[in-house]
PDB file of N, CA and C in Angstrom:
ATOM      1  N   UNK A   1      13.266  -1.663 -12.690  1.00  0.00           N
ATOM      2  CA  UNK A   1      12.017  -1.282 -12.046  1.00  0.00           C
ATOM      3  C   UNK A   1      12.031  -1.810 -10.618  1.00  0.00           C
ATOM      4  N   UNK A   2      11.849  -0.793  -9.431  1.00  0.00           N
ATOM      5  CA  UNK A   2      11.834  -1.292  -8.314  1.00  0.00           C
ATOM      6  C   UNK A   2      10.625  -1.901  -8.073  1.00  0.00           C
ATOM      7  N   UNK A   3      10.240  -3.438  -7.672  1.00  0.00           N
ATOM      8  CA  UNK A   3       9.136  -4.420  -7.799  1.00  0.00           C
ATOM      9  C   UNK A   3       8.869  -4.797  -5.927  1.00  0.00           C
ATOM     10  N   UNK A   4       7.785  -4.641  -5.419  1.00  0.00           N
ATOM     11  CA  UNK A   4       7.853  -5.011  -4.340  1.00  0.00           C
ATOM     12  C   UNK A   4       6.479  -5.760  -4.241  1.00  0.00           C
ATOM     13  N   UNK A   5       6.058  -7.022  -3.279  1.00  0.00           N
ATOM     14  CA  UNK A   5       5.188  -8.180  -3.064  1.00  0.00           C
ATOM     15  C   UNK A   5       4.884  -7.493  -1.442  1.00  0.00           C
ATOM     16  N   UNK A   6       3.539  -6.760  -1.468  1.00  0.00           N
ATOM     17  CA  UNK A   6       2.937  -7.067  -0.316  1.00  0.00           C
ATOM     18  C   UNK A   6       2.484  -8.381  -0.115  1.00  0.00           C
ATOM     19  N   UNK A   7       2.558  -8.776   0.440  1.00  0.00           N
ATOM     20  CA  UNK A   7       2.255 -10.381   1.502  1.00  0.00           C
ATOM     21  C   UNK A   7       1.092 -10.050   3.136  1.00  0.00           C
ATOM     22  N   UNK A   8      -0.032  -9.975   2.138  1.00  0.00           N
ATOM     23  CA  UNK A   8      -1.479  -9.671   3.210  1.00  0.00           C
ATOM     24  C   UNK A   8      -1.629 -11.283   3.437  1.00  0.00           C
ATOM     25  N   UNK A   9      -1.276 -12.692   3.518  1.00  0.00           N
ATOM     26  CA  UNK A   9      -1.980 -13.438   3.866  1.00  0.00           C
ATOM     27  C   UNK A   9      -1.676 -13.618   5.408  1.00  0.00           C
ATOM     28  N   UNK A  10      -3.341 -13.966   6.414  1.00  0.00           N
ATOM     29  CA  UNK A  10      -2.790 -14.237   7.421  1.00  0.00           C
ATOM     30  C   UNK A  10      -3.308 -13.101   8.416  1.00  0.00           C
ATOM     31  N   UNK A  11      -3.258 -11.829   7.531  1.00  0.00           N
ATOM     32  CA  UNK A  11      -3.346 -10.103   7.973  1.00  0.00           C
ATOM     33  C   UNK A  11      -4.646 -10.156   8.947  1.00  0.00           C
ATOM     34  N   UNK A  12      -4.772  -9.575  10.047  1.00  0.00           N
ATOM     35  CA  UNK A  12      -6.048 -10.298  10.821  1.00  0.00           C
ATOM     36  C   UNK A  12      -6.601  -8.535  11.749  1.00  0.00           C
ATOM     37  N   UNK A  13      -5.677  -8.175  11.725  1.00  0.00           N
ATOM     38  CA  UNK A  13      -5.654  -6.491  11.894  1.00  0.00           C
ATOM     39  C   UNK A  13      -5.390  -5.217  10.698  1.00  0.00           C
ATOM     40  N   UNK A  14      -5.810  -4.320  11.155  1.00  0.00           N
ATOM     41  CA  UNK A  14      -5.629  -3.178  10.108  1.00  0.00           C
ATOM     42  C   UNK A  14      -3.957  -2.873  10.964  1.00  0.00           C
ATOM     43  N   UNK A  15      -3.650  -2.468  12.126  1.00  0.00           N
ATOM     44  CA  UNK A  15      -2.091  -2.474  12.150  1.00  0.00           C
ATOM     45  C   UNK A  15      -1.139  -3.315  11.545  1.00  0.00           C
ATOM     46  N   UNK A  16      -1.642  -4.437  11.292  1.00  0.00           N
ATOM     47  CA  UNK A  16      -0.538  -5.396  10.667  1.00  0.00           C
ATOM     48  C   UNK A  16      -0.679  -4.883   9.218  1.00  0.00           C
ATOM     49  N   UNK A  17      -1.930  -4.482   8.666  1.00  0.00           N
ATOM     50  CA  UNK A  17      -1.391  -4.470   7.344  1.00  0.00           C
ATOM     51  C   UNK A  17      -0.703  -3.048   7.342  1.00  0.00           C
ATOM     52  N   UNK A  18      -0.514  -2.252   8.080  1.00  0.00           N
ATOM     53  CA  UNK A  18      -0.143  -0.800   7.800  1.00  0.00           C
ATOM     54  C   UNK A  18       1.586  -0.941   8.132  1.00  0.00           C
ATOM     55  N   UNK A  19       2.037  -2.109   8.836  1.00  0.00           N
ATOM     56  CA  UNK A  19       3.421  -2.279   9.289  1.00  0.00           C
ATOM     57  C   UNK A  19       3.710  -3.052   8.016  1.00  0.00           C
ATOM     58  N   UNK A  20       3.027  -3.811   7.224  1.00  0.00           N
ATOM     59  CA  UNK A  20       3.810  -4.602   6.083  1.00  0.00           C
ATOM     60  C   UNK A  20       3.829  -3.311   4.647  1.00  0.00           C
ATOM     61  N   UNK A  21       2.689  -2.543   4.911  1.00  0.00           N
ATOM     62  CA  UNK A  21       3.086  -1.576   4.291  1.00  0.00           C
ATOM     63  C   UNK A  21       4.623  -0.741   4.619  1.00  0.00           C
ATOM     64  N   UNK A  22       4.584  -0.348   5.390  1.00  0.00           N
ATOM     65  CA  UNK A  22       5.605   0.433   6.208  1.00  0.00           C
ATOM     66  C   UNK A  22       6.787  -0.199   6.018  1.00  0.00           C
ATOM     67  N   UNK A  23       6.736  -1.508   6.098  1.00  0.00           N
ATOM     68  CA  UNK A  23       8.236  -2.160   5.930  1.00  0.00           C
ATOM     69  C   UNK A  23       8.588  -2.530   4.373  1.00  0.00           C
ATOM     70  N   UNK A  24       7.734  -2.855   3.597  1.00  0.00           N
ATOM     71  CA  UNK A  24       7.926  -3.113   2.238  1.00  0.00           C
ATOM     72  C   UNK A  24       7.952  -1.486   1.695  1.00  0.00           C
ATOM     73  N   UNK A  25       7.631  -1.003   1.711  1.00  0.00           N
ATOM     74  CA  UNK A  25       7.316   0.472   0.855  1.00  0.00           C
ATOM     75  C   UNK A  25       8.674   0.815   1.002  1.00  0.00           C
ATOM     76  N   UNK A  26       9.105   0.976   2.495  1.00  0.00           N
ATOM     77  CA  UNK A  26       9.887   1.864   2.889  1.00  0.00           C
ATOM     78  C   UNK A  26       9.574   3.372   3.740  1.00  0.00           C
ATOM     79  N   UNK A  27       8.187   3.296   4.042  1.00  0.00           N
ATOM     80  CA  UNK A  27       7.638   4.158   4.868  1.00  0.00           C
ATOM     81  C   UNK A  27       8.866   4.941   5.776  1.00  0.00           C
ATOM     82  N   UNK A  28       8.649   6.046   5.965  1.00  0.00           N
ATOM     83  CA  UNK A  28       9.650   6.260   7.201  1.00  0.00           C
ATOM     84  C   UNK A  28       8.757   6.142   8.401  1.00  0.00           C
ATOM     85  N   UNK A  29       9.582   6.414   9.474  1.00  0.00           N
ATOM     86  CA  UNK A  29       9.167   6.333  11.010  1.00  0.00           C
ATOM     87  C   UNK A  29       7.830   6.836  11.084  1.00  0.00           C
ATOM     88  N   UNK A  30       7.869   7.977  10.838  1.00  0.00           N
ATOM     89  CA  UNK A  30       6.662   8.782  11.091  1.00  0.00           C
ATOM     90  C   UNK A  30       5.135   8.188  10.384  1.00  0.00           C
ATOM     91  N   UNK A  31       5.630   7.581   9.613  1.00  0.00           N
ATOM     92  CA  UNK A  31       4.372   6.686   8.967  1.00  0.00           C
ATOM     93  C   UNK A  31       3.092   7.004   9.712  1.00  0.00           C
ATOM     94  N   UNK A  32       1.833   7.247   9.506  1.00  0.00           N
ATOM     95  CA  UNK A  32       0.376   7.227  10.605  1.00  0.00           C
ATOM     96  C   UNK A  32      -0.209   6.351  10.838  1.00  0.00           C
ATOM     97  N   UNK A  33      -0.142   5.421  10.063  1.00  0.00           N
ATOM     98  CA  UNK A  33      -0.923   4.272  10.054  1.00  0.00           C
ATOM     99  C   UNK A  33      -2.082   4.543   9.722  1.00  0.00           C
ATOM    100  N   UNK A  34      -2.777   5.295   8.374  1.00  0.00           N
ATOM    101  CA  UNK A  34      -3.883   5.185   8.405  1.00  0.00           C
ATOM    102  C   UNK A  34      -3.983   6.075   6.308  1.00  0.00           C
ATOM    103  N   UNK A  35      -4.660   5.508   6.167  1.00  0.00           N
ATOM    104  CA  UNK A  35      -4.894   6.030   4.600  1.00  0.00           C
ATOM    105  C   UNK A  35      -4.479   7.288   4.204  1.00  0.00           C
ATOM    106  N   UNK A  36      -4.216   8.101   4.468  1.00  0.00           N
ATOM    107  CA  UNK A  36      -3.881   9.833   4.507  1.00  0.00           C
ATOM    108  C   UNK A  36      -2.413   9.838   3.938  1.00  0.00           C
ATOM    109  N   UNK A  37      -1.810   9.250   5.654  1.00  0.00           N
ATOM    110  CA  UNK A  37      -0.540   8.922   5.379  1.00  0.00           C
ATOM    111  C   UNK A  37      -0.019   8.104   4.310  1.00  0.00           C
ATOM    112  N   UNK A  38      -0.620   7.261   4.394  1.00  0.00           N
ATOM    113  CA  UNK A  38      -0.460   5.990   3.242  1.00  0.00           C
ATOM    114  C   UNK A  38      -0.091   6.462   1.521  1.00  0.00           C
ATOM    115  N   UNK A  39      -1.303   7.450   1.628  1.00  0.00           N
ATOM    116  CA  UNK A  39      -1.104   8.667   0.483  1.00  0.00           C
ATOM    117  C   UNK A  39       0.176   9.095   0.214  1.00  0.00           C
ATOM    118  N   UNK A  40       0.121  10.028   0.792  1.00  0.00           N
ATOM    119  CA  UNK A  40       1.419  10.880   1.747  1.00  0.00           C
ATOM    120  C   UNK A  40       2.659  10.279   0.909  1.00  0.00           C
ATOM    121  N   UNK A  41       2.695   8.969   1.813  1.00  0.00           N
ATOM    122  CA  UNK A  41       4.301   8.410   1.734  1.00  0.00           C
ATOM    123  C   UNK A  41       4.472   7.768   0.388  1.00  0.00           C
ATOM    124  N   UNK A  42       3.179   6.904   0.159  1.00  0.00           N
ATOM    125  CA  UNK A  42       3.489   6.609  -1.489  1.00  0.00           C
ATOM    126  C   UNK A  42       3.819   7.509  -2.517  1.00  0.00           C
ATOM    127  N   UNK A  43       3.821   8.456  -2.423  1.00  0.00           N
ATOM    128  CA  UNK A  43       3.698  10.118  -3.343  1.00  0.00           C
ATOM    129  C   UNK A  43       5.154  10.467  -3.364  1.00  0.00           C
ATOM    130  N   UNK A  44       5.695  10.644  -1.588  1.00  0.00           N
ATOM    131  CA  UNK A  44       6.357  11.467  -1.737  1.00  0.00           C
ATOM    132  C   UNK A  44       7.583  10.372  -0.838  1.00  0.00           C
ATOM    133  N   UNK A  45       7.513   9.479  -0.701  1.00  0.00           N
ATOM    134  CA  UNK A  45       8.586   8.785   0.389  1.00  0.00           C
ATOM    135  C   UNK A  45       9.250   7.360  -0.406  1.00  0.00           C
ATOM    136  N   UNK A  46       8.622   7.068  -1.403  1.00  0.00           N
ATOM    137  CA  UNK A  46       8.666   5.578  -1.491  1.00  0.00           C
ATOM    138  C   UNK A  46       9.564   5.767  -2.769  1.00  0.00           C
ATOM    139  N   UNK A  47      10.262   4.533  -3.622  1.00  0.00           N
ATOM    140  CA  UNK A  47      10.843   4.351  -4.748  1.00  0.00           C
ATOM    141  C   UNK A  47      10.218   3.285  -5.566  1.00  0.00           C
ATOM    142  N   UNK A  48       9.330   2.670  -4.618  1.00  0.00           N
ATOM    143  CA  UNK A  48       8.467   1.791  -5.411  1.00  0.00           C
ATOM    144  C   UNK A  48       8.085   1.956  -6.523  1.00  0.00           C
ATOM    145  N   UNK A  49       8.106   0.934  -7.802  1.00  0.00           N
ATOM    146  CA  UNK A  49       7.111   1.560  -8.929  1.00  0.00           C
ATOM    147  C   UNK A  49       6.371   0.247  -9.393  1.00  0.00           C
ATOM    148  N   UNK A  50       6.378  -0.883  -9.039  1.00  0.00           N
ATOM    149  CA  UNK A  50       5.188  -1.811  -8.912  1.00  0.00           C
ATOM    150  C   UNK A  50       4.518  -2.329  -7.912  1.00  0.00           C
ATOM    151  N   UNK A  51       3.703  -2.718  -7.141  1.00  0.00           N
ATOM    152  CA  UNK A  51       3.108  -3.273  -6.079  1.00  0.00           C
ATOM    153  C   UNK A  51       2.760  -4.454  -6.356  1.00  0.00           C
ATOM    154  N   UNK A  52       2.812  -5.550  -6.011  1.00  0.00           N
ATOM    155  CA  UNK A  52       1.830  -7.169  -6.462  1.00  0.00           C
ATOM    156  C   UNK A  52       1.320  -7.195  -5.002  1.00  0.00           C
ATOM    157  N   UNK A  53       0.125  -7.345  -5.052  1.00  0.00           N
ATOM    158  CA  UNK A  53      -0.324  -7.702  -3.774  1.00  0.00           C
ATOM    159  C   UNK A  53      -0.655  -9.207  -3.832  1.00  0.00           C
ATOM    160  N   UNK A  54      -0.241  -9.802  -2.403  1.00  0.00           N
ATOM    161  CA  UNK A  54      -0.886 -10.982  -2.392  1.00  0.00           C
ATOM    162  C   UNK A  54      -1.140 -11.789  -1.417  1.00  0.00           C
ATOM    163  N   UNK A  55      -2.030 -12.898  -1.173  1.00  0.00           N
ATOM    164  CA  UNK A  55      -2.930 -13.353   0.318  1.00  0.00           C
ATOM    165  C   UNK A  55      -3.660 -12.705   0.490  1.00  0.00           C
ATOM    166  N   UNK A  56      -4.396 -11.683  -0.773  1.00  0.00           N
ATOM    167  CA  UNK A  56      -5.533 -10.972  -0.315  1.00  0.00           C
ATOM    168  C   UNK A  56      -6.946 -11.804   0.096  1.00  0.00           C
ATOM    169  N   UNK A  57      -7.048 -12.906  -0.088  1.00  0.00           N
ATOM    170  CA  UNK A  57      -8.128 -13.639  -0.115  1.00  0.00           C
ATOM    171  C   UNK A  57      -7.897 -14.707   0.855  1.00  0.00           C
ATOM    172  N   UNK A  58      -6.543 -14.208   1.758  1.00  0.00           N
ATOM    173  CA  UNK A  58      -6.458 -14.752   2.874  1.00  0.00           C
ATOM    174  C   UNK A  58      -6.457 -13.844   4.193  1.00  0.00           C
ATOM    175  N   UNK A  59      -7.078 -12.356   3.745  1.00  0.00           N
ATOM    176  CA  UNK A  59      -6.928 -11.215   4.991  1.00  0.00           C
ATOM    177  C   UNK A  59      -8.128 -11.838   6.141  1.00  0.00           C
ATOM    178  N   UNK A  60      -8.452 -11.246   6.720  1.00  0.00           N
ATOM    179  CA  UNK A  60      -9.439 -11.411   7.793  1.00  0.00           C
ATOM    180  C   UNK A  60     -10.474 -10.792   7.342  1.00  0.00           C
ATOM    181  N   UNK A  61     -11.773 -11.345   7.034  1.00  0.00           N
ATOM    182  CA  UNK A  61     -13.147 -10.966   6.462  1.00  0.00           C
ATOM    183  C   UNK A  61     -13.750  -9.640   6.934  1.00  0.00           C
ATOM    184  N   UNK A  62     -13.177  -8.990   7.666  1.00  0.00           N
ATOM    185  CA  UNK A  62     -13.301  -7.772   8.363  1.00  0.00           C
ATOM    186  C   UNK A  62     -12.756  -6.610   7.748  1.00  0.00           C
ATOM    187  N   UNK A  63     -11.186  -6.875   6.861  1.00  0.00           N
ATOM    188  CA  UNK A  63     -10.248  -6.592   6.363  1.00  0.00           C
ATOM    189  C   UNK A  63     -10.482  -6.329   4.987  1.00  0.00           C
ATOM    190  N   UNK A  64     -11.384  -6.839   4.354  1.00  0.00           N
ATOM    191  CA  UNK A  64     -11.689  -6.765   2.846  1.00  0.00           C
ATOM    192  C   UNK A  64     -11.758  -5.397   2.399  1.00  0.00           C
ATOM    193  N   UNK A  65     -12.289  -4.749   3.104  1.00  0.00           N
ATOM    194  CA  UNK A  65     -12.579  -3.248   2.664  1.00  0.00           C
ATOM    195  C   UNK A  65     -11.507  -2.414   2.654  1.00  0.00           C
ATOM    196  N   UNK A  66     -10.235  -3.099   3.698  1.00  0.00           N
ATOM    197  CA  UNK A  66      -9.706  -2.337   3.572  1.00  0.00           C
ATOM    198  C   UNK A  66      -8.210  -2.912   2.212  1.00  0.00           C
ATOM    199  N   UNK A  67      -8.678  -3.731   1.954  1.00  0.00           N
ATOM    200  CA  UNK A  67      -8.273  -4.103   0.469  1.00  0.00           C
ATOM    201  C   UNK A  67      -8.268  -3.440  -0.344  1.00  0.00           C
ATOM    202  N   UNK A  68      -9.701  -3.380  -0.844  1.00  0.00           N
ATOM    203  CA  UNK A  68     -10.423  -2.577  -1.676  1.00  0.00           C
ATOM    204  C   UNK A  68      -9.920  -1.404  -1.429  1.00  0.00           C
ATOM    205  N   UNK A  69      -9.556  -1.037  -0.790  1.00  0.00           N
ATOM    206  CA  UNK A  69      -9.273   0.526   0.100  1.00  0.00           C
ATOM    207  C   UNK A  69      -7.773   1.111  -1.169  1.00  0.00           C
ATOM    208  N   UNK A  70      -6.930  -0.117  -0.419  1.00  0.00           N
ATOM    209  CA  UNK A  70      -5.761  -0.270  -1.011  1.00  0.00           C
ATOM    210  C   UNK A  70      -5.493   0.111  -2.291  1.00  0.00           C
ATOM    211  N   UNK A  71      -6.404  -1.114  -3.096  1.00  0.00           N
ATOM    212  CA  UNK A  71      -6.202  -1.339  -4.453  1.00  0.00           C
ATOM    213  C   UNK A  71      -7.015   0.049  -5.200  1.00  0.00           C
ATOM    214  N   UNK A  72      -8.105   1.147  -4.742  1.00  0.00           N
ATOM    215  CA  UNK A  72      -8.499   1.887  -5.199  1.00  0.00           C
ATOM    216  C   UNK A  72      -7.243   3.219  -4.994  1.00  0.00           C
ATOM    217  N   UNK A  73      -6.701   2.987  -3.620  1.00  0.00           N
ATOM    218  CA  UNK A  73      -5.676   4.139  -3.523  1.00  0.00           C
ATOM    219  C   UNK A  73      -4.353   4.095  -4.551  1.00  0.00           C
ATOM    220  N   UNK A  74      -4.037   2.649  -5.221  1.00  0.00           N
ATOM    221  CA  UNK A  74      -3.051   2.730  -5.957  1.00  0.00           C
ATOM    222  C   UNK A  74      -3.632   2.623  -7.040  1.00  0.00           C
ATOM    223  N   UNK A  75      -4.637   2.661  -7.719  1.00  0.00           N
ATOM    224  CA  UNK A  75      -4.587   2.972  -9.155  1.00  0.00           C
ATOM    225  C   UNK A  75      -4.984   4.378  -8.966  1.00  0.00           C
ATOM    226  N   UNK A  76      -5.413   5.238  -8.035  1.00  0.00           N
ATOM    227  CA  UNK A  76      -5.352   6.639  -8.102  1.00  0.00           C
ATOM    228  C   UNK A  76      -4.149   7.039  -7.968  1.00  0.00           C
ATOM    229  N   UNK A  77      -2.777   6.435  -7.568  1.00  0.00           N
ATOM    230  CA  UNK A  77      -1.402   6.907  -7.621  1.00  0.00           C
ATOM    231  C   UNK A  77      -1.000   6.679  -9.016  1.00  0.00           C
ATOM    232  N   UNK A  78      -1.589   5.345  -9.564  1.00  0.00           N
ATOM    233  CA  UNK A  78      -1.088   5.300 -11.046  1.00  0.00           C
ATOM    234  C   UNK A  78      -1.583   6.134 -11.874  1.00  0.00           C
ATOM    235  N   UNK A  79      -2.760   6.708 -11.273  1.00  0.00           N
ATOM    236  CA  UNK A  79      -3.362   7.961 -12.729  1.00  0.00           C
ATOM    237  C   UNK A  79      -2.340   9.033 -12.012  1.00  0.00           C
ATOM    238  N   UNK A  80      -2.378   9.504 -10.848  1.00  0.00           N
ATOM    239  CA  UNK A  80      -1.887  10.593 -10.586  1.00  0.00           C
ATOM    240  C   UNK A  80       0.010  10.469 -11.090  1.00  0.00           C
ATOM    241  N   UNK A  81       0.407   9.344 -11.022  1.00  0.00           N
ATOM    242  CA  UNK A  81       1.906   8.939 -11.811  1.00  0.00           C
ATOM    243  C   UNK A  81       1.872   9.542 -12.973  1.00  0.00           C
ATOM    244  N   UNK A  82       0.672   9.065 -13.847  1.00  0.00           N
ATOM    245  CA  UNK A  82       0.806   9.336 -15.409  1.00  0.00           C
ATOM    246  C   UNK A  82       0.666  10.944 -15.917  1.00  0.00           C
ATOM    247  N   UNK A  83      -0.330  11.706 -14.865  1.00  0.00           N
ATOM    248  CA  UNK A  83      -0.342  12.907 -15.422  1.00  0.00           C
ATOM    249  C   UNK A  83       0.760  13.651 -14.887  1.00  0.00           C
ATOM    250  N   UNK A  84       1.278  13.059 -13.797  1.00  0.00           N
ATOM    251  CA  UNK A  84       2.681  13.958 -13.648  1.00  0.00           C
ATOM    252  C   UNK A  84       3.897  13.900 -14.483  1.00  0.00           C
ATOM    253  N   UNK A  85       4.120  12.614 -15.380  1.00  0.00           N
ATOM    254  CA  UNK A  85       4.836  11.944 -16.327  1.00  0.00           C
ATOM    255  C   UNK A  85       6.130  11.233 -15.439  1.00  0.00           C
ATOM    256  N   UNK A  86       5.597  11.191 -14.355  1.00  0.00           N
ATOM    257  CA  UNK A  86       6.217  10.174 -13.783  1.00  0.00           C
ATOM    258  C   UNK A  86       6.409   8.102 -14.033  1.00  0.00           C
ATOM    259  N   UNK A  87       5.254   8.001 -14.336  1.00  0.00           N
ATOM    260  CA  UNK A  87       5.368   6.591 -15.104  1.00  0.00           C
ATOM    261  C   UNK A  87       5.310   6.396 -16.626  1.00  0.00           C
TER     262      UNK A  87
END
């Protein structure tokens, strides 16, 4: 199982967290930096098949939402995994 550790502690911008995305995922270049894409590349770009996130409770208090953001976009990849019979 390919296992990858986002590492949000510290994260104080929404660009920083979209480059640790980008570099852990495996994003390509074209990446957008912005939820759409984020979609996008997890779907159709990545080999990932676990995420651990962590230092979430060390992002920048500004940043929380876009946590939440996160963690709602990947359990909609994990339902959308299961009905494709991908996981």
């Amino acid at each position: 199982m390919n296992k990858v550790a986002l590492d949000l502690t510290g994260v104080k911008f929404p660009q920083e967290m979209h480059r640790e995305f980008q570099k852990k995922l495996g994003f390509p270049e074209y990446y957008g930096n912005n939820w759409d894409a984020f979609w996008y590349c997890i779907m159709n770009d990545s080999t990932v098949e676990y995420i651990e996130i962590l230092g979430e409770s060390n992002v920048s208090p500004a940043l929380h939402s876009m946590v939440e953001e996160l963690r709602h976009i990947l359990q909609k990849v994990k339902i959308a995994a299961s009905e494709q019979g991908w996981a």
